[in-house]
C-alpha atoms as a PDB file:
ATOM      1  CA  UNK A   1       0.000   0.000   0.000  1.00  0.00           C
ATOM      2  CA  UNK A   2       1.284   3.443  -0.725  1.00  0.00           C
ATOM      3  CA  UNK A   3       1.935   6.175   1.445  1.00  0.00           C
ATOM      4  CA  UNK A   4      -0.079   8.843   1.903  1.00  0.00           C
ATOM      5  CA  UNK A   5       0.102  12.497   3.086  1.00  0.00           C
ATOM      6  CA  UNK A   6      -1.743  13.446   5.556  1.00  0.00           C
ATOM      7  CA  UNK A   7      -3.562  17.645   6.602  1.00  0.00           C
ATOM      8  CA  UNK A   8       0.318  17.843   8.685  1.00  0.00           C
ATOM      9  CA  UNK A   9       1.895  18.841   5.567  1.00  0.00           C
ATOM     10  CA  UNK A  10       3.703  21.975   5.742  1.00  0.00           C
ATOM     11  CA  UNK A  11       4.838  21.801   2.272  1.00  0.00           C
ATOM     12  CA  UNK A  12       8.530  21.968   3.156  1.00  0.00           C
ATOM     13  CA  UNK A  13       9.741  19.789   0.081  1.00  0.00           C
ATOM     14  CA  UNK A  14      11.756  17.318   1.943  1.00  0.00           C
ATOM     15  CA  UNK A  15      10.015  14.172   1.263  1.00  0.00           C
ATOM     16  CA  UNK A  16      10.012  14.728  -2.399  1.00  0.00           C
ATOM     17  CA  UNK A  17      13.748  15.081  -2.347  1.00  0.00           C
ATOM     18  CA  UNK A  18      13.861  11.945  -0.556  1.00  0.00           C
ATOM     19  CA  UNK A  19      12.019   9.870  -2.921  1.00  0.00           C
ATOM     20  CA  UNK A  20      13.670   7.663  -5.298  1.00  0.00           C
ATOM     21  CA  UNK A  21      10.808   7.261  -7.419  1.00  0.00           C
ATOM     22  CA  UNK A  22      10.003  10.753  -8.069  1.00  0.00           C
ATOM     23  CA  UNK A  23       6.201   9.903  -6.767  1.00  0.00           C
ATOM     24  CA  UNK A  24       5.656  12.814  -4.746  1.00  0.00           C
ATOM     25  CA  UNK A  25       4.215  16.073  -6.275  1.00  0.00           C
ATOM     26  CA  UNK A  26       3.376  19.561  -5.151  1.00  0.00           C
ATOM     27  CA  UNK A  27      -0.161  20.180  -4.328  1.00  0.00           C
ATOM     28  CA  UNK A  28      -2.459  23.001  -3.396  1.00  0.00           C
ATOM     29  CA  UNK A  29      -1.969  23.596  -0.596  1.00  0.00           C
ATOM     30  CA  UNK A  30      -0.483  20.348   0.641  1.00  0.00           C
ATOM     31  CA  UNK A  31       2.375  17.640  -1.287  1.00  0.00           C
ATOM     32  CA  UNK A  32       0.739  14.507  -2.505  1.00  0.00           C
ATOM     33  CA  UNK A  33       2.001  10.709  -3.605  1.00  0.00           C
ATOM     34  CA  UNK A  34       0.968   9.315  -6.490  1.00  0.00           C
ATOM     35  CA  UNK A  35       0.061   5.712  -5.334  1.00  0.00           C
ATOM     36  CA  UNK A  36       1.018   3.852  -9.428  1.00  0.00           C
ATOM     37  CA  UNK A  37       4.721   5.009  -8.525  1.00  0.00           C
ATOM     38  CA  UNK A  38       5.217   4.915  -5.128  1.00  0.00           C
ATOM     39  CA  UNK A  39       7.502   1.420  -3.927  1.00  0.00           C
ATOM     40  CA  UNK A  40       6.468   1.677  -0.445  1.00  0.00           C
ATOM     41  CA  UNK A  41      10.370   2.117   0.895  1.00  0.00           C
ATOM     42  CA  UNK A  42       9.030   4.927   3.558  1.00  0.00           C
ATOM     43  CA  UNK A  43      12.196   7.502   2.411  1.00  0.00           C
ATOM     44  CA  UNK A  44       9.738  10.191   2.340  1.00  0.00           C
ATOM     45  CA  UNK A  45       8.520   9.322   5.656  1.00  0.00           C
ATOM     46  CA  UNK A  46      11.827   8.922   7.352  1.00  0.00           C
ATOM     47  CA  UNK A  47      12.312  12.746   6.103  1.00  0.00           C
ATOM     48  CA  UNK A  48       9.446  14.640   7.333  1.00  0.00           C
ATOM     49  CA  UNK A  49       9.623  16.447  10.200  1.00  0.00           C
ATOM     50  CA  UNK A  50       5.960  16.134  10.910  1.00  0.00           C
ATOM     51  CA  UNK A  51       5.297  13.272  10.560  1.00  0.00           C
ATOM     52  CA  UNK A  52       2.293  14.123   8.071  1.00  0.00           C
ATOM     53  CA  UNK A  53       3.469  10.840   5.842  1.00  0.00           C
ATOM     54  CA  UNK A  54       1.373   7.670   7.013  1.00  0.00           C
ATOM     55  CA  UNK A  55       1.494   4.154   5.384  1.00  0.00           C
ATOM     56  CA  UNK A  56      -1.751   3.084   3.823  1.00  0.00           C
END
């Protein structure tokens, strides 16, 4: 199951840096995962300091 980004978001661009993948995207107002390309290898999670990334 992919990850998902939760309301915590502060849009601070770490986790997309972080992903190998390139699945995360800037949103309005909030960064998003797209769930086709994301491997599940929580690098984005790891990364944010609010914890706003959640599995599943």
């Amino acid at each position: 199951m992919a990850y998902t980004i939760t309301e915590s978001c502060v849009a601070c661009g770490l986790c997309k840096e972080a992903c190998p993948v390139e699945a995360i995207s800037e949103g309005d107002p909030i960064y998003t995962i797209d769930p086709d390309k994301c491997i599940d290898c929580g690098a984005c999670a790891g990364e944010c300091p609010n914890d706003a990334i959640v599995a599943g």
